[in-house]
Protein backbone atom coordinates (compact mmCIF):
# COMPACT_ATOMS: atom_id res chain seq x y z
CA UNK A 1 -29.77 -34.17 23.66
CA UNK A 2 -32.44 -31.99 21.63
CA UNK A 3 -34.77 -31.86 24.24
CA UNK A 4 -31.92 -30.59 26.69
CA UNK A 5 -30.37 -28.24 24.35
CA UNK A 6 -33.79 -26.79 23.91
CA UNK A 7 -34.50 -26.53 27.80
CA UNK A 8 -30.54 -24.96 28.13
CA UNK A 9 -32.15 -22.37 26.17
CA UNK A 10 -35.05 -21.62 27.94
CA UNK A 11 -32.94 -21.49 31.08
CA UNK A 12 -30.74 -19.24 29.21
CA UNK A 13 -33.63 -16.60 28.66
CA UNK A 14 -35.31 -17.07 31.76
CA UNK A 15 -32.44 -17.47 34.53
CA UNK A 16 -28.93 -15.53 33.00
CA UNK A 17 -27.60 -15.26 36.33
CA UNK A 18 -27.54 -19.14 37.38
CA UNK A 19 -23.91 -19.23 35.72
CA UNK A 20 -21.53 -16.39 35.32
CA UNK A 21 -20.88 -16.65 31.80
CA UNK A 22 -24.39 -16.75 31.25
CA UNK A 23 -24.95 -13.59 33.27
CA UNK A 24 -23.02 -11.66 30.81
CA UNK A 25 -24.92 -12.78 27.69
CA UNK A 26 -26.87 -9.52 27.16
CA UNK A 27 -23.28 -7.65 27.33
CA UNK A 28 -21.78 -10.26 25.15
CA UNK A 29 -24.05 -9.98 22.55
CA UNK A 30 -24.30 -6.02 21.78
CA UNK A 31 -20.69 -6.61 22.18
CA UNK A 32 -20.15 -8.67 19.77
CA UNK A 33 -23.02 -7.00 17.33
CA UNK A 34 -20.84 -3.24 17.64
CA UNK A 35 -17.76 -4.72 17.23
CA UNK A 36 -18.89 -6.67 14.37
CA UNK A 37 -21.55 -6.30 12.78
CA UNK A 38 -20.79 -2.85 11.19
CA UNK A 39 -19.64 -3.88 8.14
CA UNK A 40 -22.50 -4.49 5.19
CA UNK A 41 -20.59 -7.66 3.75
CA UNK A 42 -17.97 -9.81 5.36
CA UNK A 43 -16.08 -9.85 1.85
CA UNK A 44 -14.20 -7.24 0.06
CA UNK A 45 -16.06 -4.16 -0.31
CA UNK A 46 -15.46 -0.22 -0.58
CA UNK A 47 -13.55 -0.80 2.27
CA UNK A 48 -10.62 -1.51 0.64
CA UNK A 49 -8.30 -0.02 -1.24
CA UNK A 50 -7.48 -1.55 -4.74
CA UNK A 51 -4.02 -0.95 -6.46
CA UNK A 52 -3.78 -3.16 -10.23
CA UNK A 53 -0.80 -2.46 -12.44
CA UNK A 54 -0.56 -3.98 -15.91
CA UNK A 55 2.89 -4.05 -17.30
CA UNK A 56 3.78 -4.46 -21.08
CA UNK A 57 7.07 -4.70 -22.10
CA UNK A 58 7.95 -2.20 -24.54
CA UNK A 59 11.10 -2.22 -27.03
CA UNK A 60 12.65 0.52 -24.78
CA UNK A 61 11.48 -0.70 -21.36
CA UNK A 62 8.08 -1.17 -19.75
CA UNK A 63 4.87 0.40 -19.98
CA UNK A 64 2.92 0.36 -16.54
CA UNK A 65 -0.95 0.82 -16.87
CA UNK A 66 -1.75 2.20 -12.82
CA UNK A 67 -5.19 1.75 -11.03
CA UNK A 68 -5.33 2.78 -7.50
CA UNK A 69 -7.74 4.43 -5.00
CA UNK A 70 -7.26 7.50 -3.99
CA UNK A 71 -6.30 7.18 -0.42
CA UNK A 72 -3.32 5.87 -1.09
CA UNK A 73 -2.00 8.93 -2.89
CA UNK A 74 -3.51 11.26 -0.13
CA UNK A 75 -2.28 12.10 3.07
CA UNK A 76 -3.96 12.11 6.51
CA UNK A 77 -5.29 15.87 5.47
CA UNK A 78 -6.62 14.61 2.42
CA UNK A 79 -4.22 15.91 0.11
CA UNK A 80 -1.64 14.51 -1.81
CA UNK A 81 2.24 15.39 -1.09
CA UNK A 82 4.81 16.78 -3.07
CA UNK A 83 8.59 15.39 -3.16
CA UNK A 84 9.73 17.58 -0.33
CA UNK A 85 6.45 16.30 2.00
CA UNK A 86 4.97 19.95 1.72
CA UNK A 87 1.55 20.01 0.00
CA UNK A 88 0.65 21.83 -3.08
CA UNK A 89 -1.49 24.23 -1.58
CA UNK A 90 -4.75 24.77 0.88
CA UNK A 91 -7.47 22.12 -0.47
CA UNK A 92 -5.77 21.78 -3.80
CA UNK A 93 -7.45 18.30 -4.37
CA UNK A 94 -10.09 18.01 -1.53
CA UNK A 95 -12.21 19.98 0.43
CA UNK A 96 -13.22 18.33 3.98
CA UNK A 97 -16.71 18.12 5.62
CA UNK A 98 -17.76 17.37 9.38
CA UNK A 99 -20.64 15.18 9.65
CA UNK A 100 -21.91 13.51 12.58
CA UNK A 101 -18.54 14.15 14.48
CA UNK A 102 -16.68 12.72 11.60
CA UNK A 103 -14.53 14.11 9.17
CA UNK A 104 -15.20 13.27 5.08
CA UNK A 105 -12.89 14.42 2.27
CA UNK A 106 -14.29 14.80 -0.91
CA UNK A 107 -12.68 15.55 -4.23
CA UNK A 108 -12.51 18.74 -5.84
CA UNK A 109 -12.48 18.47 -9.10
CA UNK A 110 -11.60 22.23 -9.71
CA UNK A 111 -8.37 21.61 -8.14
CA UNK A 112 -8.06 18.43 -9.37
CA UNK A 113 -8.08 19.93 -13.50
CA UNK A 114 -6.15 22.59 -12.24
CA UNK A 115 -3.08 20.69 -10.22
CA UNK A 116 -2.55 17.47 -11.56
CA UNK A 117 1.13 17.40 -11.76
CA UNK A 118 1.48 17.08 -7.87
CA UNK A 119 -0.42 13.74 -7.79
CA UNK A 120 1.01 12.49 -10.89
CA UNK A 121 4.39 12.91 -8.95
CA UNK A 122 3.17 11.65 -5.78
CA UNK A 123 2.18 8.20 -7.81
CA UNK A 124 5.50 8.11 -9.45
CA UNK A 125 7.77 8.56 -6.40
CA UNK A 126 5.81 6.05 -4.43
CA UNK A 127 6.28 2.96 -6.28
CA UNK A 128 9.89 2.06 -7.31
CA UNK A 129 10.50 -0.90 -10.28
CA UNK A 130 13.84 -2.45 -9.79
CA UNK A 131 15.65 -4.93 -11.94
CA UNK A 132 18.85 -6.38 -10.68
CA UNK A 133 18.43 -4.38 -7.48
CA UNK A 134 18.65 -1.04 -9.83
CA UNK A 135 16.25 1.47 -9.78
CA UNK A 136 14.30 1.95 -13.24
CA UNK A 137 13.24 5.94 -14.05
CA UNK A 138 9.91 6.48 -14.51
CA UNK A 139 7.98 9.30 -16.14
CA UNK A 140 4.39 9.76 -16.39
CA UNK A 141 2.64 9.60 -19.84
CA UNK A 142 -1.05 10.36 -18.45
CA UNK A 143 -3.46 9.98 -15.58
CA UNK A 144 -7.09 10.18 -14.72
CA UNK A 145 -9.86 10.38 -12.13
CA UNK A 146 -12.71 8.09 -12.25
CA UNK A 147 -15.28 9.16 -9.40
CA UNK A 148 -17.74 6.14 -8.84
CA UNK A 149 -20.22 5.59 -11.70
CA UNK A 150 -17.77 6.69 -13.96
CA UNK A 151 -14.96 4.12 -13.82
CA UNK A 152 -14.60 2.23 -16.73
CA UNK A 153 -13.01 -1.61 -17.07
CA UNK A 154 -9.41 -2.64 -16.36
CA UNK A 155 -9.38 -6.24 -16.38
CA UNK A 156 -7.25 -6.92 -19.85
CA UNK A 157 -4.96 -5.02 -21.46
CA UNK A 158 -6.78 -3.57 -24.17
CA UNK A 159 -9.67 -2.35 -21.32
CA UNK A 160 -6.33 -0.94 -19.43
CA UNK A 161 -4.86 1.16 -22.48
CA UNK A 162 -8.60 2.45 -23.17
CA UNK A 163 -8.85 3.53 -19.59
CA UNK A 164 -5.89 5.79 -20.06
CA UNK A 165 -8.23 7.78 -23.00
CA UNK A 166 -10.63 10.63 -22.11
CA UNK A 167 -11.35 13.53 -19.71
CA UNK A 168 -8.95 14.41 -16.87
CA UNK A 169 -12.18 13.98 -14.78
CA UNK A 170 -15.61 13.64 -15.79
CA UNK A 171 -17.84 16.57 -15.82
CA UNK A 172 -21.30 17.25 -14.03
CA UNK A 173 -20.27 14.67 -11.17
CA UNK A 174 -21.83 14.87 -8.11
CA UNK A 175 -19.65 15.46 -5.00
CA UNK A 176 -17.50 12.49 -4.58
CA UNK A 177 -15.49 10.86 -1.47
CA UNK A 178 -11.91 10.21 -2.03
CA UNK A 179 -12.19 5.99 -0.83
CA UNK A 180 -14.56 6.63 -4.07
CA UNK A 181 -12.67 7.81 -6.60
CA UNK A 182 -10.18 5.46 -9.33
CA UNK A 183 -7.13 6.79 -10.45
CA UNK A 184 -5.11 5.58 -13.38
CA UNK A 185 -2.06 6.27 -15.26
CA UNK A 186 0.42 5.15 -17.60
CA UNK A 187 3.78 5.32 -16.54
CA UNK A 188 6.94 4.21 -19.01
CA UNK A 189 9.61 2.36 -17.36
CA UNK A 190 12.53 3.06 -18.99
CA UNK A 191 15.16 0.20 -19.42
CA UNK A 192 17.43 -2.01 -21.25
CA UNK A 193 15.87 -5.69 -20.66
CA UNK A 194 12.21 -5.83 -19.94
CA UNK A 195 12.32 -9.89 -20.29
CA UNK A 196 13.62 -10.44 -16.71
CA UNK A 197 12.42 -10.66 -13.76
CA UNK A 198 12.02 -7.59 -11.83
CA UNK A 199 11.15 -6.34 -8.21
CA UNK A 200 8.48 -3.72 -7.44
CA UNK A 201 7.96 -1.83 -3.98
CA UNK A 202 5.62 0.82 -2.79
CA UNK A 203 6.00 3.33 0.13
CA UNK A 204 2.60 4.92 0.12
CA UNK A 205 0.30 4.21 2.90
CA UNK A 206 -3.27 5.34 2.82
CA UNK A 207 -3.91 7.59 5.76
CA UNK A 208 -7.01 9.03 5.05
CA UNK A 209 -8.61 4.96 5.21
CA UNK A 210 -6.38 3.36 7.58
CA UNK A 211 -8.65 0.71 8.60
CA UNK A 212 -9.12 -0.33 5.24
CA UNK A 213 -7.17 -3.56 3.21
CA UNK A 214 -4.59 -2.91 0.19
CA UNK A 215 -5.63 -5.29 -2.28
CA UNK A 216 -2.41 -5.54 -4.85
CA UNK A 217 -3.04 -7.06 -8.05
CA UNK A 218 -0.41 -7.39 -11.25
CA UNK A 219 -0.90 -8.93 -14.59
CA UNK A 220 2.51 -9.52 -16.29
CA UNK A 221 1.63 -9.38 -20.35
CA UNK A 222 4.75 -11.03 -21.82
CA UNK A 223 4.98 -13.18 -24.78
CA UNK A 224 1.40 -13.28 -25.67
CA UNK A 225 0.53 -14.82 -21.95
CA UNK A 226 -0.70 -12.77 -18.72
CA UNK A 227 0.58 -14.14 -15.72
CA UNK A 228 -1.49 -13.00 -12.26
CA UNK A 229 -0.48 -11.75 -8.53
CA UNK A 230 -1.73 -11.33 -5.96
CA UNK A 231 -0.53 -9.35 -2.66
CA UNK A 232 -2.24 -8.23 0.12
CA UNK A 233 -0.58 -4.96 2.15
CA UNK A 234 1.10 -2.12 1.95
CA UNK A 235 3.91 -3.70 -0.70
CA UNK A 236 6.51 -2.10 1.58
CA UNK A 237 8.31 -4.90 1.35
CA UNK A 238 9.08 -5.58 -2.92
CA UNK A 239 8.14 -8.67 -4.81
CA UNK A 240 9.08 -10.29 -7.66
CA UNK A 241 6.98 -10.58 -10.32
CA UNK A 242 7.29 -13.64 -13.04
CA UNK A 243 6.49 -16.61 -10.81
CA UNK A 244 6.51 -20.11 -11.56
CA UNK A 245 3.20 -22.43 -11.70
CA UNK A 246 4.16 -23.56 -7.90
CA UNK A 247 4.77 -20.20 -6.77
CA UNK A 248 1.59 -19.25 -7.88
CA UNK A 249 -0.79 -22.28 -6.75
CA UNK A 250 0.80 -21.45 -3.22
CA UNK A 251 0.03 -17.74 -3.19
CA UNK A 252 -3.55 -18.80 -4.50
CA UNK A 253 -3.79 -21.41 -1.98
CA UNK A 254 -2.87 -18.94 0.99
CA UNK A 255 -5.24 -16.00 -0.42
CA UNK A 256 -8.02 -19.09 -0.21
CA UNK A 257 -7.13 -19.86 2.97
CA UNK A 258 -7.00 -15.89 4.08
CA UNK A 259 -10.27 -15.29 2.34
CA UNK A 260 -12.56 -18.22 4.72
CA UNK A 261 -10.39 -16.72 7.58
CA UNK A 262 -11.38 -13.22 7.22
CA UNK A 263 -15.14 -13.84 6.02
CA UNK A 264 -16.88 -13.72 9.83
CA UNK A 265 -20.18 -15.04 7.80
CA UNK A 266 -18.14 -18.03 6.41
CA UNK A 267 -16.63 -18.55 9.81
CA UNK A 268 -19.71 -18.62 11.79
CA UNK A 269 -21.31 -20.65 9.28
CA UNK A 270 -18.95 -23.66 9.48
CA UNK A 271 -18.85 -23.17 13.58
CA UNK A 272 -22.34 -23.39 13.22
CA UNK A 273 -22.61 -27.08 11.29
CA UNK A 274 -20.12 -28.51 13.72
CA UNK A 275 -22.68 -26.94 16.48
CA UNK A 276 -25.64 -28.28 15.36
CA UNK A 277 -24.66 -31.88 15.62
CA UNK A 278 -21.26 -32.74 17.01
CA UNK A 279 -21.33 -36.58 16.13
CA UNK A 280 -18.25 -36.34 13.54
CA UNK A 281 -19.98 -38.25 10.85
CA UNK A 282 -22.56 -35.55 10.47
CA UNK A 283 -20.21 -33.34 10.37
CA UNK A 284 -18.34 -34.67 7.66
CA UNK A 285 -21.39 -35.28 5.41
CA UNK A 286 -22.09 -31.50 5.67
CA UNK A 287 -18.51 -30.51 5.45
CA UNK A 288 -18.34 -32.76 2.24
CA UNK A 289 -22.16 -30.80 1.04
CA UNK A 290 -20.96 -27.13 1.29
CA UNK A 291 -17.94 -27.90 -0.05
CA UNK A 292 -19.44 -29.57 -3.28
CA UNK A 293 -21.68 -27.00 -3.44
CA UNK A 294 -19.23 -23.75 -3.06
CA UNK A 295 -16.95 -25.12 -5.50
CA UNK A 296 -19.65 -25.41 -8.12
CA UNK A 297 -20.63 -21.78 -7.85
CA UNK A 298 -16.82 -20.62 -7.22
CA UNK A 299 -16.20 -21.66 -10.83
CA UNK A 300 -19.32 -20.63 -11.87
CA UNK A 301 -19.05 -17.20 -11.03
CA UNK A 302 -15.04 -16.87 -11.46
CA UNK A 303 -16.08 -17.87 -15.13
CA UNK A 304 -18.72 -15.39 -15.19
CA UNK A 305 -21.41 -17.75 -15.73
CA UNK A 306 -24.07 -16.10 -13.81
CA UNK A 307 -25.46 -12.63 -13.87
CA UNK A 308 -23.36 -9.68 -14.05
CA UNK A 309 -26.06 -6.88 -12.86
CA UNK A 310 -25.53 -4.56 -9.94
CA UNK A 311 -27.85 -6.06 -7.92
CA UNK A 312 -26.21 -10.08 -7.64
CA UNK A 313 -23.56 -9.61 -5.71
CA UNK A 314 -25.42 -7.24 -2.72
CA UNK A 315 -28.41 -10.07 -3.33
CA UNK A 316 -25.85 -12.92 -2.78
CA UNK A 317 -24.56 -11.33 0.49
CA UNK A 318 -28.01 -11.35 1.92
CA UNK A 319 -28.76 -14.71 0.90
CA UNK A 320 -25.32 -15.61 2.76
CA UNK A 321 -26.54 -13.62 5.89
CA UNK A 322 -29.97 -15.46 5.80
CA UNK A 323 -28.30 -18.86 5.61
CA UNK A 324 -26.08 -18.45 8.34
CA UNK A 325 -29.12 -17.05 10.88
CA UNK A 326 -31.57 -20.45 9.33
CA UNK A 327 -28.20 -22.58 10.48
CA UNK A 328 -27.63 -20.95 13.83
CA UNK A 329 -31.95 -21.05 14.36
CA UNK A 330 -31.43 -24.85 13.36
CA UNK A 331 -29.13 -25.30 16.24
CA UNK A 332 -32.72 -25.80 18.95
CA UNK A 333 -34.63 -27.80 15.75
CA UNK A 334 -35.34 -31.02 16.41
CA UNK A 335 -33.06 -33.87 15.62
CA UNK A 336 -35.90 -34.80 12.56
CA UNK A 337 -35.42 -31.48 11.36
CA UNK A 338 -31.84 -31.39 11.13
CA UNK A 339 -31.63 -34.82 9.02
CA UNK A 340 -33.08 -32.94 6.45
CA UNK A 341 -30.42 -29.90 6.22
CA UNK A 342 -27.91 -32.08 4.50
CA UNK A 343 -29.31 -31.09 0.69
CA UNK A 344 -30.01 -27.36 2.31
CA UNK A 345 -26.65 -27.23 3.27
CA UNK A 346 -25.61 -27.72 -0.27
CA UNK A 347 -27.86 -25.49 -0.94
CA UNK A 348 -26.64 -22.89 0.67
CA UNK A 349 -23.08 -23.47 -0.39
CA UNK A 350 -23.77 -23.06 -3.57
CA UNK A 351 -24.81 -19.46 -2.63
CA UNK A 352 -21.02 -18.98 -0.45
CA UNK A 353 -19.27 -20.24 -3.50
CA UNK A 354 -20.82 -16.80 -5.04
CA UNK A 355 -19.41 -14.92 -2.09
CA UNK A 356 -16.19 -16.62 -2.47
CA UNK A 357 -16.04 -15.74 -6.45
CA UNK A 358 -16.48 -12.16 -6.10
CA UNK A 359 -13.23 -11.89 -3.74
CA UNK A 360 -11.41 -14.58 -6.02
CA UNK A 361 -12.46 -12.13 -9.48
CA UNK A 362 -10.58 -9.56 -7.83
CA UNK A 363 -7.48 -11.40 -7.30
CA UNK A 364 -7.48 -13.05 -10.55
CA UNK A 365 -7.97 -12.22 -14.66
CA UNK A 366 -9.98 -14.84 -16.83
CA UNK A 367 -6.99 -14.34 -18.72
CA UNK A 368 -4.02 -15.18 -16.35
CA UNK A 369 -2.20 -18.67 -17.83
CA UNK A 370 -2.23 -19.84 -14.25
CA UNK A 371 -6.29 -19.73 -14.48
CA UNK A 372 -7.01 -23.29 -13.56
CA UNK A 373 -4.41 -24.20 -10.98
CA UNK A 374 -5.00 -20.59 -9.32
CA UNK A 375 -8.91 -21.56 -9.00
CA UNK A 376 -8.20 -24.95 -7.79
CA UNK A 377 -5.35 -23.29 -5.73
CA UNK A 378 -7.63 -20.64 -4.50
CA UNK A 379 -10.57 -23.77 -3.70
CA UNK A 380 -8.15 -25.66 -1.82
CA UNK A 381 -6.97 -22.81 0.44
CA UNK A 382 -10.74 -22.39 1.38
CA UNK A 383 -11.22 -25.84 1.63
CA UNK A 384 -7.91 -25.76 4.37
CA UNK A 385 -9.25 -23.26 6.14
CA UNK A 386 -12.49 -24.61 6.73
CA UNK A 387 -11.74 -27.63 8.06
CA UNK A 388 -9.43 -26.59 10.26
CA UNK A 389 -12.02 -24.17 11.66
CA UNK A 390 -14.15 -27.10 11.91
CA UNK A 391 -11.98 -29.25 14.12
CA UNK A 392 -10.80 -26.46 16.25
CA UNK A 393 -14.43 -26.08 17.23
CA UNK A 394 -15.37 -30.07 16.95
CA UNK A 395 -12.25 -30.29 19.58
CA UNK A 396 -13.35 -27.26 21.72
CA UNK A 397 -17.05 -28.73 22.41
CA UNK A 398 -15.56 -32.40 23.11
CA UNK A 399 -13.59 -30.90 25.37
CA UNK A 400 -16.31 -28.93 26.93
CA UNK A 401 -18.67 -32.08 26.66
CA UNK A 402 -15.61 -34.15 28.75
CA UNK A 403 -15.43 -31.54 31.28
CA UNK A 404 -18.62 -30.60 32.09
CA UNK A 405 -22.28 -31.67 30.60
CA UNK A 406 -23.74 -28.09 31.49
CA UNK A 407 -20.88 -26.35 30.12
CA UNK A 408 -21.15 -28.23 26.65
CA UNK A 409 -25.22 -27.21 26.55
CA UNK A 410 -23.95 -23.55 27.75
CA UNK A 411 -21.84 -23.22 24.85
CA UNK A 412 -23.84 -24.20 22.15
CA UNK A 413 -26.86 -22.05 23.08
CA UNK A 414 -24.29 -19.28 23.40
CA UNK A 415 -22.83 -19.78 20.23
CA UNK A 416 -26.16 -20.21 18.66
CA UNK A 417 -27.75 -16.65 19.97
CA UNK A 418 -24.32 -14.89 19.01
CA UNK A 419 -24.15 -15.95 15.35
CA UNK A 420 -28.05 -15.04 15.31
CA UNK A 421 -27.23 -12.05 16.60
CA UNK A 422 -24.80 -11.17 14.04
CA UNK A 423 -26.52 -12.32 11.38
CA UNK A 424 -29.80 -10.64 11.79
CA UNK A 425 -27.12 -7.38 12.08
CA UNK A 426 -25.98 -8.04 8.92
CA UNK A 427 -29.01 -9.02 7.24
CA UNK A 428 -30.62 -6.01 7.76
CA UNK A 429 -27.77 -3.95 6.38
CA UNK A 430 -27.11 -6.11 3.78
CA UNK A 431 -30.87 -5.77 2.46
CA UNK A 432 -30.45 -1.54 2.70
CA UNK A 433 -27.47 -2.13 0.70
CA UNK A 434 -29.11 -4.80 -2.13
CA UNK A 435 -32.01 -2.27 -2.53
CA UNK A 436 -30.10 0.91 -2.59
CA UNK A 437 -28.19 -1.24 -5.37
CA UNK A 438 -31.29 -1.97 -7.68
């Protein structure tokens, strides 16, 4: 079968028109690299927007400790709105740029200084707290811009309450995009139980990044405990915050699940193990490696146990990118060379489980109480997703092999050149990215 698969190929590059859907390989392919390979990293990145909230119940209410990205308090002009939808005046916040047909707002942080109150507003009247289906009054004790570089940490409490300290916005700052910028506040919650449940709801949108993810996160400080969430969206819709241990594991479970789903490199990788030998045993032996391998280095860097330097994390991704085009250039090897990829392939999950850390940190504190069943939660959603990838494709190519020999060849040699393809794409802007990050 080696031999043939290796002589598909040739055909492949010497004959495209023998079979139609080989004909359209060459359109297939920069199809599939424009549509696709764009983005630097298949994980969360800049390209999404990030809204945390800390709340601390207070004697007369709740205190809530705001991070969000700009765009979501901005409006499709770039600037924010006031109550009554007008805006406070031309370019009070931004100032836009055209470059290369596109438009860019960047902050002004003149108008910033001088016209806070309109944003502070905007951030208040666009997330409501409820308790008992009532709506709780809020008022704005403080806010602040963080432009990137200058964004200091918000992962506990104490980090939260020290964020709220400081300049309005830094000074000397080099002109900064909007999608770059942080902004926090501390808004009290006035009320006469804060050791209930309670509902919260947003209406804002971000219309200056539509394309881009809302990433909610809340830590629930109550009782000398944190308790985590996790919500992906818009929050249009309000949830309740103060979960139980099996409400949690199953969010954490689904955001697994979501995050193997939506991380093309991940995909392509497992497509491309059940590709390179479609015997199921193989396949379960390096199922069973990557997964022993990504775990390891999930906890590992959930715990923080590796290093914490700028340039890891862009590293990791191109490590990640490499692995996936070795696996989809392993696809022709012979069938010698691919009894050895079993330790490689644990190998090289132990460098996913990295990639699948850095979106897990940003769903979840160290210091939630729901650390350990969230991780395991979060490992078994990835875990679900993965294998059903895997036997969606093991089932498409036995179908393929049933119908017609040809076919089956065809369509691993065209799943092969696509994922190289992609991944050469994203290598190459991955390693811009890693050294721009040094």
């Amino acid at each position: 079968m080696d031999g043939a698969l290796t002589r598909q190929a040739r055909r492949l590059l010497a004959w495209p028109a023998r079979a139609s859907c080989l004909s359209a390989l060459p359109s297939l392919l920069l199809a599939t690299a424009l549509l696709h390979g764009s983005p630097a990293r298949a994980h969360p990145s800049a390209d999404f927007n990030l809204r945390a909230v800390h709340f601390e119940p207070v004697a007369d209410g709740m205190l809530a400790y705001y991070r969000l990205s700009l765009p979501l308090l901005l409006d499709d002009d770039g600037a924010p709105r006031l109550p009554d939808g007008l805006p406070p005046g031309p370019s009070a916040y931004t100032y836009d740029r055209l470059e290369s047909g596109r438009l860019f707002h960047y902050v002004s942080p003149a108008g910033v200084r001088g016209a806070i109150g309109a944003l502070g507003r905007r951030l208040t009247d666009g997330h409501l707290l409820t308790v008992d289906g009532k709506a709780v009054a809020a008022t704005l004790r403080s806010i602040h811009l963080h432009p990137r570089g200058h964004v200091p940490p918000f992962s506990t409490l104490e980090q939260a309450r020290s964020a709220m300290a400081g300049a309005l916005y830094p000074e000397d700052v080099p002109e900064t995009e909007t999608r770059y910028v942080l902004v926090d506040a501390l808004v009290h919650y006035r009320m006469a139980r804060n050791d209930a449940g309670f509902q919260f709801a947003s209406t804002l949108t971000a219309a200056t990044t539509p394309d881009a993810t809302i990433n909610n996160i809340f830590f629930l400080h109550r009782d000398g405990a944190t308790a985590t969430y996790n919500r992906t969206g818009d929050l249009h819709v309000a949830v309740s915050l103060g979960s139980s241990l099996g409400l949690a594991f199953c969010e954490f479970f689904v955001a697994g699940m979501r995050h193997i789903l939506e991380g093309w490199d991940h995909l392509l990788f497992v497509i491309c193990l059940v590709v390179g030998d479609t015997r199921w045993r193989p396949i379960a032996w390096r199922i069973t490696a990557f997964s022993v391998g990504h775990t390891l280095s999930l906890a590992a860097g959930f715990y923080g146990w590796v290093p914490s330097a700028a340039w890891f994390q862009p590293w990791v991704e191109v490590s990640i990118a490499a692995s996936l085009l070795l696996v989809a250039a392993s696809i022709f090897a012979s069938r010698r060379m691919r009894s050895l990829s079993l330790p490689l392939t644990a190998l090289v999950g132990l460098v996913h489980g990295f990639g699948f850390a850095f979106g897990l940190r940003e769903l979840l504190a160290e210091s939630s109480v729901h650390v350990l069943p969230s991780l395991i939660a979060f490992n078994l959603g990835v875990e679900g997703g993965q294998i059903g990838i895997a036997l969606t494709a093991f089932a498409v190519l036995a179908s393929a092999r049933r119908l017609r020999a040809a076919l089956y060849g065809q369509l691993r040699a065209l799943t092969a050149f696509c994922s190289a393809a992609l991944s050469l794409v994203w290598l190459i802007q991955r390693i811009v990215v890693a050294i721009a990050a040094r």
